[in-house]
Protein backbone atom coordinates (compact mmCIF):
# COMPACT_ATOMS: atom_id res chain seq x y z
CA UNK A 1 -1.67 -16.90 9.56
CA UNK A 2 -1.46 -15.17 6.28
CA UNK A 3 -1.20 -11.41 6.42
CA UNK A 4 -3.86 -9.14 4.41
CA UNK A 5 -2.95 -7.09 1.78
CA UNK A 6 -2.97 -4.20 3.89
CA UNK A 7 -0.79 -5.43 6.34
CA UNK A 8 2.05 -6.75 3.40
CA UNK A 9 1.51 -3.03 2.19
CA UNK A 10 2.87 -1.70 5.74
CA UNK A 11 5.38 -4.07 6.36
CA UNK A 12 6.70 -3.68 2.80
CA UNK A 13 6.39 0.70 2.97
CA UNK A 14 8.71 0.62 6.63
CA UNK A 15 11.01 -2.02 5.13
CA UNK A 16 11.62 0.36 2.76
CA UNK A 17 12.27 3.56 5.62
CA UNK A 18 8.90 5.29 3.53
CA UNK A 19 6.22 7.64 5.36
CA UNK A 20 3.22 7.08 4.30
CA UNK A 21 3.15 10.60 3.45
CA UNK A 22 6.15 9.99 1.23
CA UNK A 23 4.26 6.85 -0.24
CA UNK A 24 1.80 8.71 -1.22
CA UNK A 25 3.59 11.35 -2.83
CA UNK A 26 5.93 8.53 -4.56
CA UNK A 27 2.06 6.34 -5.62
CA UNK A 28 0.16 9.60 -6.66
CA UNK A 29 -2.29 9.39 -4.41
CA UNK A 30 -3.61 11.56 -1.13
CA UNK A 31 -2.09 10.93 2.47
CA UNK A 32 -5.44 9.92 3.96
CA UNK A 33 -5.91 6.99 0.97
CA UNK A 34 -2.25 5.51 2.10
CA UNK A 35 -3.95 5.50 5.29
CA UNK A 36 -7.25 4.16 5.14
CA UNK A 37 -5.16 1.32 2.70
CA UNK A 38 -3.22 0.54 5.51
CA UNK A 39 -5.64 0.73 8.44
CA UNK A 40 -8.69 -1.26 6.58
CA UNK A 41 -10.89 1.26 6.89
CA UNK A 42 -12.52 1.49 3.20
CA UNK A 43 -12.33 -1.22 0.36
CA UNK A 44 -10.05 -0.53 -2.02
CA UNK A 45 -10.05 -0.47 -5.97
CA UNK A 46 -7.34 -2.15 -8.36
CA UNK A 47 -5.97 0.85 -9.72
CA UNK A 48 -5.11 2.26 -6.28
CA UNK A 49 -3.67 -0.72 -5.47
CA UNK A 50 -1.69 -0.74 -8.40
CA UNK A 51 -0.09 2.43 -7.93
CA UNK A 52 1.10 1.64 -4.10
CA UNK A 53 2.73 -1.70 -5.97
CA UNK A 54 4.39 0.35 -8.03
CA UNK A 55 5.51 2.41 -5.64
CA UNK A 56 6.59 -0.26 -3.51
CA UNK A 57 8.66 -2.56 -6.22
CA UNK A 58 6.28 -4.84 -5.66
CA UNK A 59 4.21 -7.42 -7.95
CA UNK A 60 0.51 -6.74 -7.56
CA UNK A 61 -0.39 -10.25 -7.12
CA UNK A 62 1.82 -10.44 -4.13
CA UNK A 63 -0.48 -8.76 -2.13
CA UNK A 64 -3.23 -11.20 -2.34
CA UNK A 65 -1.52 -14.60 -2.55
């Protein structure tokens, strides 16, 4: 089964040894929007999306292959 794009986002952030605190910080966004990315609990825009990418070394379109 292919994983979400919240899922990749986890994996990808403790791959990398980050708190999503840290992620955050590293993204320029809040602690509770790393969190509610990563648990599925709101949608999500592009931009944010974009900046946790970034933050990750990761493509954008990775995510949602």
């Amino acid at each position: 089964m292919k994983a979400n794009a919240h899922e990749i986002i986890k994996e990808k952030r403790l791959e990398l040894g980050l708190s999503q605190k840290k992620l955050a910080e590293i993204a320029g966004l809040s602690h509770n929007t790393v969190y509610n990315l990563e648990s599925n609990r709101v949608s999500t825009d592009l931009e944010t999306y974009e900046k946790v990418c970034k933050a990750l070394g990761i493509k954008l379109s990775s995510i949602f292959e």
